[in-house]
PDB file of N, CA and C in Angstrom:
ATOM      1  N   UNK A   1     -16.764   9.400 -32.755  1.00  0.00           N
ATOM      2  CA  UNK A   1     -16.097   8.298 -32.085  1.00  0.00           C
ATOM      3  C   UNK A   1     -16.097   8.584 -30.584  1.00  0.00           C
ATOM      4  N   UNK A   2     -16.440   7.468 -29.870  1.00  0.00           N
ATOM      5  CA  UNK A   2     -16.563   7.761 -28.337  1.00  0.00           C
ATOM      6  C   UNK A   2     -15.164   7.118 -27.844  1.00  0.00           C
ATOM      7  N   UNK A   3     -14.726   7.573 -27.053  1.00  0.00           N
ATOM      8  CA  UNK A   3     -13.438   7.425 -26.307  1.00  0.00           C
ATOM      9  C   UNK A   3     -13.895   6.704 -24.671  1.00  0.00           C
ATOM     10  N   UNK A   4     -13.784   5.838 -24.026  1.00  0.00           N
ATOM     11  CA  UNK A   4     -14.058   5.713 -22.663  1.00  0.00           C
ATOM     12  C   UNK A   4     -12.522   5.623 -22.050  1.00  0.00           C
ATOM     13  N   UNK A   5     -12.303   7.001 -21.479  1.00  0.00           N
ATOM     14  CA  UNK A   5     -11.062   7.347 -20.562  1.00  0.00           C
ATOM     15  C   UNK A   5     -11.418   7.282 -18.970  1.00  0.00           C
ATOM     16  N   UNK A   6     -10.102   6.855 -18.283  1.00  0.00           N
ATOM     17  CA  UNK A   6     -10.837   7.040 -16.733  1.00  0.00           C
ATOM     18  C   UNK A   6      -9.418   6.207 -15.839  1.00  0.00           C
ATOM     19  N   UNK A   7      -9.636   6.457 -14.837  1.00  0.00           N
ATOM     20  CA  UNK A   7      -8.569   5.843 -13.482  1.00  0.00           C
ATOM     21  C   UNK A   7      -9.544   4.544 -13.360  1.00  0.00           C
ATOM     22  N   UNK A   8      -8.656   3.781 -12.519  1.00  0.00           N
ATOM     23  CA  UNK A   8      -8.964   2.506 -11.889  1.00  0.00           C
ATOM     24  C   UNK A   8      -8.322   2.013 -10.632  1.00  0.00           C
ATOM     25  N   UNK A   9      -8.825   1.715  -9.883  1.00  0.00           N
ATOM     26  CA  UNK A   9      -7.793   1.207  -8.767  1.00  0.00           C
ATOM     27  C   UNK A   9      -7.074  -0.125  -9.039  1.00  0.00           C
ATOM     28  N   UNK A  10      -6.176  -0.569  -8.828  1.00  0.00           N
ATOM     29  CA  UNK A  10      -5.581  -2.038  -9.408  1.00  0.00           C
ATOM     30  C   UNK A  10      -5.978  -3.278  -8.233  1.00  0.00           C
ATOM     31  N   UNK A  11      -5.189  -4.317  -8.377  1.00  0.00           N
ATOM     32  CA  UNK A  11      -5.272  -5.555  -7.158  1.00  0.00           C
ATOM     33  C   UNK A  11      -4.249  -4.904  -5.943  1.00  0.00           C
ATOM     34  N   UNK A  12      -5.015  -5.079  -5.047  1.00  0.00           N
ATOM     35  CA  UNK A  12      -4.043  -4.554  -3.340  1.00  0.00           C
ATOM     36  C   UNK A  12      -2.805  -6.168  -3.400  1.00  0.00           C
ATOM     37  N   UNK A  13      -1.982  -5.752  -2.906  1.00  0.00           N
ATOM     38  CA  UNK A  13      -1.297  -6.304  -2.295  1.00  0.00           C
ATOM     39  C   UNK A  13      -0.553  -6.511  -1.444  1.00  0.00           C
ATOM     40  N   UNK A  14      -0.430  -7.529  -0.704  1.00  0.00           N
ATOM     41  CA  UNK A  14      -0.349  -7.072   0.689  1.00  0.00           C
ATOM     42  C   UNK A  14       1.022  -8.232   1.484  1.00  0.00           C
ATOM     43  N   UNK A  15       1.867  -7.302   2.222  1.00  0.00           N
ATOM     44  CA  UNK A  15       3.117  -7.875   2.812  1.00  0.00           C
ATOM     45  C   UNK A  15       2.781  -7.947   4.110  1.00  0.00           C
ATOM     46  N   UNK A  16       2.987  -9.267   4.460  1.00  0.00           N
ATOM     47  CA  UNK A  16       3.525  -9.190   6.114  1.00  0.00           C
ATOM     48  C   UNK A  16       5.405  -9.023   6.702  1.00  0.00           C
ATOM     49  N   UNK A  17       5.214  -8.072   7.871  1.00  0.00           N
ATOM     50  CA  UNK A  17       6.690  -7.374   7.947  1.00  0.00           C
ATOM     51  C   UNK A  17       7.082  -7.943   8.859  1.00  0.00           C
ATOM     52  N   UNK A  18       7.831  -9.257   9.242  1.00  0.00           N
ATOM     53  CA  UNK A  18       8.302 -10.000  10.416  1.00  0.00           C
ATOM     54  C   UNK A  18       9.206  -9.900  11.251  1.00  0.00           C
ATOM     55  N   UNK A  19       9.937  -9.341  10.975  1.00  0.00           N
ATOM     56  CA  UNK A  19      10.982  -8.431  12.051  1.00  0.00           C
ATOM     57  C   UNK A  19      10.955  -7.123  12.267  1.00  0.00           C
ATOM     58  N   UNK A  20       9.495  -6.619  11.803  1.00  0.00           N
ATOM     59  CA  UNK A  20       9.618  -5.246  11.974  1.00  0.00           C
ATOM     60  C   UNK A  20       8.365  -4.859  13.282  1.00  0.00           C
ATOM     61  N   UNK A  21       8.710  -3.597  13.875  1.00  0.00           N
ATOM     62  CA  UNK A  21       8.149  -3.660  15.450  1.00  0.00           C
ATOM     63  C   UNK A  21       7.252  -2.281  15.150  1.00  0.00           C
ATOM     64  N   UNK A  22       5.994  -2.584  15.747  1.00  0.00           N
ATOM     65  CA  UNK A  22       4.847  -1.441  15.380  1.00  0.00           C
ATOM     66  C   UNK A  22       5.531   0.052  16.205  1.00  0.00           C
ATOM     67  N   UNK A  23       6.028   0.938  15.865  1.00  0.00           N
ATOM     68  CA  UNK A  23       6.293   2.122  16.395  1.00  0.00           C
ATOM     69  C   UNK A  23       5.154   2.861  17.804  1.00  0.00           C
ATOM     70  N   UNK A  24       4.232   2.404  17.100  1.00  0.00           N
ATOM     71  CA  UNK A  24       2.864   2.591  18.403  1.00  0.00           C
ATOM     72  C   UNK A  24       3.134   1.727  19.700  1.00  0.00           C
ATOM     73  N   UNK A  25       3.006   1.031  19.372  1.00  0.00           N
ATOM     74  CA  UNK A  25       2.827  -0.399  20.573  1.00  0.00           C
ATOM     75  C   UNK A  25       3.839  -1.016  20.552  1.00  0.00           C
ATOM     76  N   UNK A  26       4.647  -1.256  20.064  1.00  0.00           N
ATOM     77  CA  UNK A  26       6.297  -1.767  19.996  1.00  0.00           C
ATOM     78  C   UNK A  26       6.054  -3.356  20.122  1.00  0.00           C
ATOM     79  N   UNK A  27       5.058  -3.744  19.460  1.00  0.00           N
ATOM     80  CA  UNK A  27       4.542  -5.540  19.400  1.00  0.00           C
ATOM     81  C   UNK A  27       5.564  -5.425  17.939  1.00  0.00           C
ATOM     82  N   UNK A  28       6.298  -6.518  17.945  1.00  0.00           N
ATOM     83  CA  UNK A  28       7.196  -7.079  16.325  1.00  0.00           C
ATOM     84  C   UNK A  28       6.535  -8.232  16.034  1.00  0.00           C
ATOM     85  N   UNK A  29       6.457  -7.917  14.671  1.00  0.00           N
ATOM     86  CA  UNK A  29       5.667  -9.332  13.779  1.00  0.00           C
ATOM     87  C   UNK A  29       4.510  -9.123  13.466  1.00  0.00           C
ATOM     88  N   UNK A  30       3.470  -7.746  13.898  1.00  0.00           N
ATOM     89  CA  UNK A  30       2.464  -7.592  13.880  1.00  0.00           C
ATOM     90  C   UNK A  30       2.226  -6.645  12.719  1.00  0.00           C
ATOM     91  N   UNK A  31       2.799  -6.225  11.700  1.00  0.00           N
ATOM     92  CA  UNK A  31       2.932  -4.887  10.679  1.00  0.00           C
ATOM     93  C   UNK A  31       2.478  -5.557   9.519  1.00  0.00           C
ATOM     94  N   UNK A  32       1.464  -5.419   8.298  1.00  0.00           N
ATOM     95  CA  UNK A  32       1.594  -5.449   7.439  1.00  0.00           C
ATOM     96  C   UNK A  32       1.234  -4.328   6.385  1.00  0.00           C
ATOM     97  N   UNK A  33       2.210  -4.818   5.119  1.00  0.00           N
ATOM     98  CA  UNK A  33       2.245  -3.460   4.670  1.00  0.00           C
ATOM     99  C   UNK A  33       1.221  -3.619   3.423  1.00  0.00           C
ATOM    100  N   UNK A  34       0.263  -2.621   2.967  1.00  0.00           N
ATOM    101  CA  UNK A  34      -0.785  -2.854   1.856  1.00  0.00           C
ATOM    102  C   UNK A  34      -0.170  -1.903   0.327  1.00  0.00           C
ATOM    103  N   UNK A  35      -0.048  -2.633  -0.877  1.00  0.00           N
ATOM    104  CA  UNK A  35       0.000  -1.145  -1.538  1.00  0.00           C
ATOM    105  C   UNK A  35      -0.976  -1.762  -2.988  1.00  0.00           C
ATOM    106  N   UNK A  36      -1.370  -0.693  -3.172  1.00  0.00           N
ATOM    107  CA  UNK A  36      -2.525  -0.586  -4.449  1.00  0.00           C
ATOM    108  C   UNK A  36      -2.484   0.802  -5.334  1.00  0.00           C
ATOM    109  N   UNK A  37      -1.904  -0.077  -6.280  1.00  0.00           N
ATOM    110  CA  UNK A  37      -1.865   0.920  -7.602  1.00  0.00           C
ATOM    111  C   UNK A  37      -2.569   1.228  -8.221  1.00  0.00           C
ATOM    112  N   UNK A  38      -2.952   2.649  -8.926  1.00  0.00           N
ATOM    113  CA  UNK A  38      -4.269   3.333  -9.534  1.00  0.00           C
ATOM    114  C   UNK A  38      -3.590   3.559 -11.010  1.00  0.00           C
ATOM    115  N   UNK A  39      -4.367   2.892 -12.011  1.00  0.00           N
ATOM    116  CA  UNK A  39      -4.322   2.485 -13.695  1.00  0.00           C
ATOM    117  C   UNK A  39      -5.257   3.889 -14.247  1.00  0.00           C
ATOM    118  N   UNK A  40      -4.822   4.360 -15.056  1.00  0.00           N
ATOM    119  CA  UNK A  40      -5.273   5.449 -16.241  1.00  0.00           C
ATOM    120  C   UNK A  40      -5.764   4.584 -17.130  1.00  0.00           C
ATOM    121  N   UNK A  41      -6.797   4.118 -17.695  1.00  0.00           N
ATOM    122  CA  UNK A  41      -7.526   3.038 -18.493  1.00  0.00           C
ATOM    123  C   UNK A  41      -7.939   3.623 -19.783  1.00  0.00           C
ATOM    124  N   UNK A  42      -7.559   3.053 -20.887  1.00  0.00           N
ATOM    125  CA  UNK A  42      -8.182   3.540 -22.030  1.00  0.00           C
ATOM    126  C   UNK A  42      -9.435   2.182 -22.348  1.00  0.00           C
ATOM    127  N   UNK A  43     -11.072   2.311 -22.656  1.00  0.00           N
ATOM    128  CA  UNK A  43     -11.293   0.918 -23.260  1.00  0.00           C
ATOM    129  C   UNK A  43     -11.534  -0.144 -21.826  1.00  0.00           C
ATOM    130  N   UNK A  44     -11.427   0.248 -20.775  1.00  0.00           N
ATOM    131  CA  UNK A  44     -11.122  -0.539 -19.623  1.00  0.00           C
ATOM    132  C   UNK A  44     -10.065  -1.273 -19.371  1.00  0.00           C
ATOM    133  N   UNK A  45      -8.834  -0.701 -20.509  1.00  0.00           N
ATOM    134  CA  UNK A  45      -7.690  -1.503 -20.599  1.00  0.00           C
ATOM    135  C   UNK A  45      -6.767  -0.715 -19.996  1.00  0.00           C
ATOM    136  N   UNK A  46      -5.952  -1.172 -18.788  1.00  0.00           N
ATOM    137  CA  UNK A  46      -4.680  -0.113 -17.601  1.00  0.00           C
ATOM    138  C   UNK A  46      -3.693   0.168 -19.029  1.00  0.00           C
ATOM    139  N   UNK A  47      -3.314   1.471 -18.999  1.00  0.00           N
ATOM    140  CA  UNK A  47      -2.743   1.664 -20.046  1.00  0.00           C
ATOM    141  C   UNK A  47      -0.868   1.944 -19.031  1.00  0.00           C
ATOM    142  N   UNK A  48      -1.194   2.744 -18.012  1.00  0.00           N
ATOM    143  CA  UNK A  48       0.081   2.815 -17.102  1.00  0.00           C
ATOM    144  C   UNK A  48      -0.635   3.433 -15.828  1.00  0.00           C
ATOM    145  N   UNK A  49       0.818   2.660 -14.899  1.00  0.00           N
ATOM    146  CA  UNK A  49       0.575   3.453 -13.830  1.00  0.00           C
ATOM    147  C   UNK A  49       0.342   4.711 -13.598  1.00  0.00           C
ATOM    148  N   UNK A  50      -0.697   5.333 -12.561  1.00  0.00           N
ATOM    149  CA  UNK A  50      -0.766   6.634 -12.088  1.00  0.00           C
ATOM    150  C   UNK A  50       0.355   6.911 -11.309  1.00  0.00           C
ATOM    151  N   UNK A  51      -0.405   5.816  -9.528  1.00  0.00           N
ATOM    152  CA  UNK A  51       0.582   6.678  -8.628  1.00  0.00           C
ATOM    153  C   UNK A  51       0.092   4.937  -7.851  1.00  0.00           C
ATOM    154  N   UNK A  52       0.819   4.687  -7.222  1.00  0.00           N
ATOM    155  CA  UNK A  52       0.583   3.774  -5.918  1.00  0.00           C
ATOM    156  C   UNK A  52       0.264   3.846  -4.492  1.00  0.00           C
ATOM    157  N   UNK A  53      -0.194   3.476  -3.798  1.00  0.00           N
ATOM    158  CA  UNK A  53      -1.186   4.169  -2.448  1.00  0.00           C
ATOM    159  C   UNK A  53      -0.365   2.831  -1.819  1.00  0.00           C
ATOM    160  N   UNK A  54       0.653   2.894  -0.857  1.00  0.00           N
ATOM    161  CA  UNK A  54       0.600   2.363   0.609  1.00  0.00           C
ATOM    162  C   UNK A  54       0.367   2.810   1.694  1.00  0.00           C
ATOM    163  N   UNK A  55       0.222   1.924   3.108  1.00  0.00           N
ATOM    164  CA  UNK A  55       0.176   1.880   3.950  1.00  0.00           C
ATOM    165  C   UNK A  55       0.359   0.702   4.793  1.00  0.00           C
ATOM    166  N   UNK A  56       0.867   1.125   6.169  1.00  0.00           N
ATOM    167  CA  UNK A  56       0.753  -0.360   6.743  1.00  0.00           C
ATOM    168  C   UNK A  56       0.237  -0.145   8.095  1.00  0.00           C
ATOM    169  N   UNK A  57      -0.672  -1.649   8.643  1.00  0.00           N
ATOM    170  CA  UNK A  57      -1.467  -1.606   9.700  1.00  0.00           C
ATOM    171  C   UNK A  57      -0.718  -2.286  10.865  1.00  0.00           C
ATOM    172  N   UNK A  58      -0.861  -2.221  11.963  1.00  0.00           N
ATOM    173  CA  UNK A  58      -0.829  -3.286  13.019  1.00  0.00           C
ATOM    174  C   UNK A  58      -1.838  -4.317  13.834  1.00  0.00           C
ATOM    175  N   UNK A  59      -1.885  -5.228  13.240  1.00  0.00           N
ATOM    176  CA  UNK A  59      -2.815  -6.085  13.833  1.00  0.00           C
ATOM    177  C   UNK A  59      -3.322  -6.171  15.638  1.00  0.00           C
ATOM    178  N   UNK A  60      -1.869  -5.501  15.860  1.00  0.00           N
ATOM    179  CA  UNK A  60      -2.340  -5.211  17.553  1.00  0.00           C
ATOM    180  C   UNK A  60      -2.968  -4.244  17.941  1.00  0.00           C
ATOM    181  N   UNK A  61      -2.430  -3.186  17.509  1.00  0.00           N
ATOM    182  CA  UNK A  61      -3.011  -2.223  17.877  1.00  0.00           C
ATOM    183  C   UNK A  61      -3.967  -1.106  16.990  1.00  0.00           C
ATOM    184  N   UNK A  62      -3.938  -1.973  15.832  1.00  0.00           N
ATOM    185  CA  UNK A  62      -4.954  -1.099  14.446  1.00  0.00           C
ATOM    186  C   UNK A  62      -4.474  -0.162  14.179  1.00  0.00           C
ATOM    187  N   UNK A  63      -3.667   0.772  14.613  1.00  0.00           N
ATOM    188  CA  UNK A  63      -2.741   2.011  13.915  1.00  0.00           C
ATOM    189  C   UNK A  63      -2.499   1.649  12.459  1.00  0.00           C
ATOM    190  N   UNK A  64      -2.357   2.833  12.061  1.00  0.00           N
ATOM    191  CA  UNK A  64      -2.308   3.118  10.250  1.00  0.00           C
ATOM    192  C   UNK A  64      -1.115   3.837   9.904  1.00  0.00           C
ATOM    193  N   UNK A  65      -0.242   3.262   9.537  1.00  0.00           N
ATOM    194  CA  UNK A  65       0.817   4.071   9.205  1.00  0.00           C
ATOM    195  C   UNK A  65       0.876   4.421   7.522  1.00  0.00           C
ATOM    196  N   UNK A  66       0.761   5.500   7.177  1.00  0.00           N
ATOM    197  CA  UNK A  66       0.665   5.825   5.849  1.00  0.00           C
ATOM    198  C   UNK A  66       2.478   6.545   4.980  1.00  0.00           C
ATOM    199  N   UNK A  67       2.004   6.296   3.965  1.00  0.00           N
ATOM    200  CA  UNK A  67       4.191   6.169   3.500  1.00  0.00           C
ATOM    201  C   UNK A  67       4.372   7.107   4.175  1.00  0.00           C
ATOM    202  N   UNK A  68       4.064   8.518   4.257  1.00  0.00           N
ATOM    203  CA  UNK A  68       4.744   9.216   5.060  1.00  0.00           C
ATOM    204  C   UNK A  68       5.268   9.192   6.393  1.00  0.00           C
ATOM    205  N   UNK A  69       4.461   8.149   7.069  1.00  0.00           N
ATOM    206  CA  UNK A  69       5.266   8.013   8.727  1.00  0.00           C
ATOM    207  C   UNK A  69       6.091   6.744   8.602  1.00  0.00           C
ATOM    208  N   UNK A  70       6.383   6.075   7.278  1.00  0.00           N
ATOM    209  CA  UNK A  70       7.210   4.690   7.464  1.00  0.00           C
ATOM    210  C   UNK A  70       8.570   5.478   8.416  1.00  0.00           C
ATOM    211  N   UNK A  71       8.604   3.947   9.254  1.00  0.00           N
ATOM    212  CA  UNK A  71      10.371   3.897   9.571  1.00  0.00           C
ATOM    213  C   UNK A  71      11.057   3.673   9.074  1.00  0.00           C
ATOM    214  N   UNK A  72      12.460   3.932   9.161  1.00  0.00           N
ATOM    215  CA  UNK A  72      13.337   3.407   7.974  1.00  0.00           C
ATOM    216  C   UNK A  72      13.433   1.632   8.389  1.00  0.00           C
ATOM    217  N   UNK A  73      13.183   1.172   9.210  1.00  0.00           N
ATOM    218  CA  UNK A  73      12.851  -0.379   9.517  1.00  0.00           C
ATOM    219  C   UNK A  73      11.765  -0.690   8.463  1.00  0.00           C
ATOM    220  N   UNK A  74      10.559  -0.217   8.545  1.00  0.00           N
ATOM    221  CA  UNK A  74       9.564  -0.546   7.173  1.00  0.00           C
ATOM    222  C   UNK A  74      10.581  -0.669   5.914  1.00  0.00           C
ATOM    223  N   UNK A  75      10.905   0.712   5.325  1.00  0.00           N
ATOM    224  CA  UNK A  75      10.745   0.717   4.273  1.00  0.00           C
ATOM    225  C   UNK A  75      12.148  -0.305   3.783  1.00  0.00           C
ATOM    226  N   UNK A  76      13.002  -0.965   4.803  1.00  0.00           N
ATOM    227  CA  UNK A  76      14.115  -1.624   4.299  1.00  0.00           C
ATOM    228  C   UNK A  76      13.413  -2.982   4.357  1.00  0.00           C
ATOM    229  N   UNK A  77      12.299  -3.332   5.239  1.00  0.00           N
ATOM    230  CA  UNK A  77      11.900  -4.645   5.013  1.00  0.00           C
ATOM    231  C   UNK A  77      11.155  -4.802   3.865  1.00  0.00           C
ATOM    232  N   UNK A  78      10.089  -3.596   3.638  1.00  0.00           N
ATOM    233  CA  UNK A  78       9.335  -4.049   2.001  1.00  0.00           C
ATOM    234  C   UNK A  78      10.754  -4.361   1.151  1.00  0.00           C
TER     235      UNK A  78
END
């Protein structure tokens, strides 16, 4: 019997943060936040979550803020 086991990346989804102000460039309204969850698949079927991957960008200034540098302003607006 063959088994097909394996990860998957899921659908991104993606927030815009409107009162929140890019820490780089200090432009507000410009932050959005991305997060995409990675599926353990049995069959090609997501059986459960792994782990979830955010980050958020600034449209002004392209900086990448990854969960570890959120502000506590981010993480109260997600």
């Amino acid at each position: 019997m063959i088994l097909f086991f394996g990860t998957r990346p899921g659908k991104k989804e993606s927030k815009m943060l409107k009162r929140v102000a890019c820490p780089h460039c200090n432009q507000t309204g410009t932050m959005t936040v991305v997060s995409q969850p990675n599926y353990a698949h049995l069959f090609w079927i997501p059986i459960f979550t792994i782990k979830t991957e955010q980050f958020a960008e600034c449209s002004h200034c392209k900086r990448v803020f990854y969960k570890e540098e959120f502000t506590k302003e981010m993480e109260q607006a997600m």
